[in-house]
Protein backbone atom coordinates (compact mmCIF):
# COMPACT_ATOMS: atom_id res chain seq x y z
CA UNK A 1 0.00 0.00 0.00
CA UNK A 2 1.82 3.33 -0.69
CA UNK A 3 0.60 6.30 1.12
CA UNK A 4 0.61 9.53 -0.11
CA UNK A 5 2.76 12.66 0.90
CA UNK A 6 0.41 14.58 3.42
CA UNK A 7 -1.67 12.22 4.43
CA UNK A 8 -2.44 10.93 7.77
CA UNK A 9 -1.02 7.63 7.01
CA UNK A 10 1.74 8.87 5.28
CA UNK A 11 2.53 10.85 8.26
CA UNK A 12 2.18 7.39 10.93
CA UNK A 13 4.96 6.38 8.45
CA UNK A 14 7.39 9.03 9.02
CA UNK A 15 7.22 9.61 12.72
CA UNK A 16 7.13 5.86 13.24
CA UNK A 17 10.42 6.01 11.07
CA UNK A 18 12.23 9.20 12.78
CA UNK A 19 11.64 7.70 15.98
CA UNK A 20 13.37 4.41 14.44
CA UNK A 21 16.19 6.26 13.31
CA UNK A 22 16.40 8.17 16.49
CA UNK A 23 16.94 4.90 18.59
CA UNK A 24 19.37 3.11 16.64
CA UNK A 25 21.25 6.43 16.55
CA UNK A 26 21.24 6.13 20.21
CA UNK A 27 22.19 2.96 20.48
CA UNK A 28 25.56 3.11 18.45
CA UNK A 29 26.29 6.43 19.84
CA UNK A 30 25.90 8.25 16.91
CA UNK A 31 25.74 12.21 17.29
CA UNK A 32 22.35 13.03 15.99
CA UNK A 33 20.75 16.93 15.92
CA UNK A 34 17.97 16.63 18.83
CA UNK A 35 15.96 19.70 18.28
CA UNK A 36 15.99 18.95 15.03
CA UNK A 37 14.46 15.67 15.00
CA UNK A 38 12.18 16.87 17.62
CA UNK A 39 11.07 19.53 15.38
CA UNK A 40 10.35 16.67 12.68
CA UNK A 41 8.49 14.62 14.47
CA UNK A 42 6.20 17.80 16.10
CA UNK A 43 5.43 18.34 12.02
CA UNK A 44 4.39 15.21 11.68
CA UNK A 45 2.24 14.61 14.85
CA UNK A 46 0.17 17.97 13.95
CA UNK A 47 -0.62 16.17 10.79
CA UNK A 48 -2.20 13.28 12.83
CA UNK A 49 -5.36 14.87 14.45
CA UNK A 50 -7.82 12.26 14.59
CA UNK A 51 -5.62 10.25 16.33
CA UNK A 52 -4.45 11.30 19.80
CA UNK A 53 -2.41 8.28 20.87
CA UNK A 54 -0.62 8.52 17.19
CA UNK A 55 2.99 8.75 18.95
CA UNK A 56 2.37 6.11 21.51
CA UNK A 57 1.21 3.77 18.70
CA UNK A 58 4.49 5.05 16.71
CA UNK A 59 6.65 5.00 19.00
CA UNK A 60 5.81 0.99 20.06
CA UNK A 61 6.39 0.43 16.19
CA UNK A 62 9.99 2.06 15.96
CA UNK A 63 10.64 0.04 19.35
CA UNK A 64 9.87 -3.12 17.15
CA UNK A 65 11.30 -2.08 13.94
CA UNK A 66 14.46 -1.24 16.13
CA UNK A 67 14.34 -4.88 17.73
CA UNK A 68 13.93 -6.43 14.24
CA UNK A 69 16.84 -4.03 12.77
CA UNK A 70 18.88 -5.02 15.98
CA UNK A 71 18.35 -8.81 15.54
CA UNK A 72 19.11 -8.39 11.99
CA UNK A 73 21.96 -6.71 12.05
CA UNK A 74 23.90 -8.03 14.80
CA UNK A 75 23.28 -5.09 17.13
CA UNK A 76 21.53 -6.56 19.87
CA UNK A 77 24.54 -9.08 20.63
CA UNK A 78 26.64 -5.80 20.47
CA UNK A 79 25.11 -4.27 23.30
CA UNK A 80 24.44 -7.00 25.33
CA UNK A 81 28.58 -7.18 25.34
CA UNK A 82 28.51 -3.75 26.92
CA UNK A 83 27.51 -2.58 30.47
CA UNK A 84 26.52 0.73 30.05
CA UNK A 85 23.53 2.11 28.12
CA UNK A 86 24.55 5.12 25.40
CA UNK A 87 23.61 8.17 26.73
CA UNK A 88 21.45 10.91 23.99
CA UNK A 89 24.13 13.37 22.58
CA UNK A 90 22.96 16.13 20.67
CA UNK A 91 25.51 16.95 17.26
CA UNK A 92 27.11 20.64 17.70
């Protein structure tokens, strides 16, 4: 099904995919612009108004699309090898 640019579904897509990105960034430590994300993601949710639990729902999918990636890739036995948790840097 391909959703169009604009549209709430469209929309579900992208914030379900920012937050994604946003926690495998985390997770390898990678230096990621914070307010700028944040101000993606704001965009996206004020597209979404019949749907007040839109972020929760996204936010449980980019927890499972980052499990998946993890498993996939490899990246869940990396960071079971380490002790500490990557804290959230924002770029300069």
């Amino acid at each position: 099904m391909f959703n169009f640019f604009g549209t709430e579904d469209y929309a579900r897509e992208e914030l379900t995919a920012e937050l994604t990105a946003a926690y495998l960034c985390n997770a390898v430590g990678y230096k990621f612009t914070l307010k700028n994300s944040a101000a993606y993601i704001d965009g996206w949710i004020a597209k979404i108004k019949s749907d007040s639990k839109a972020f929760v729902k996204a936010a449980a999918q980019a927890s499972t699309a980052f499990n998946y990636i993890s498993e996939l890739t490899g990246l869940q036995d990396i960071l079971k090898q380490t002790d500490e948790s990557p804290e959230i840097t924002e770029a300069a």
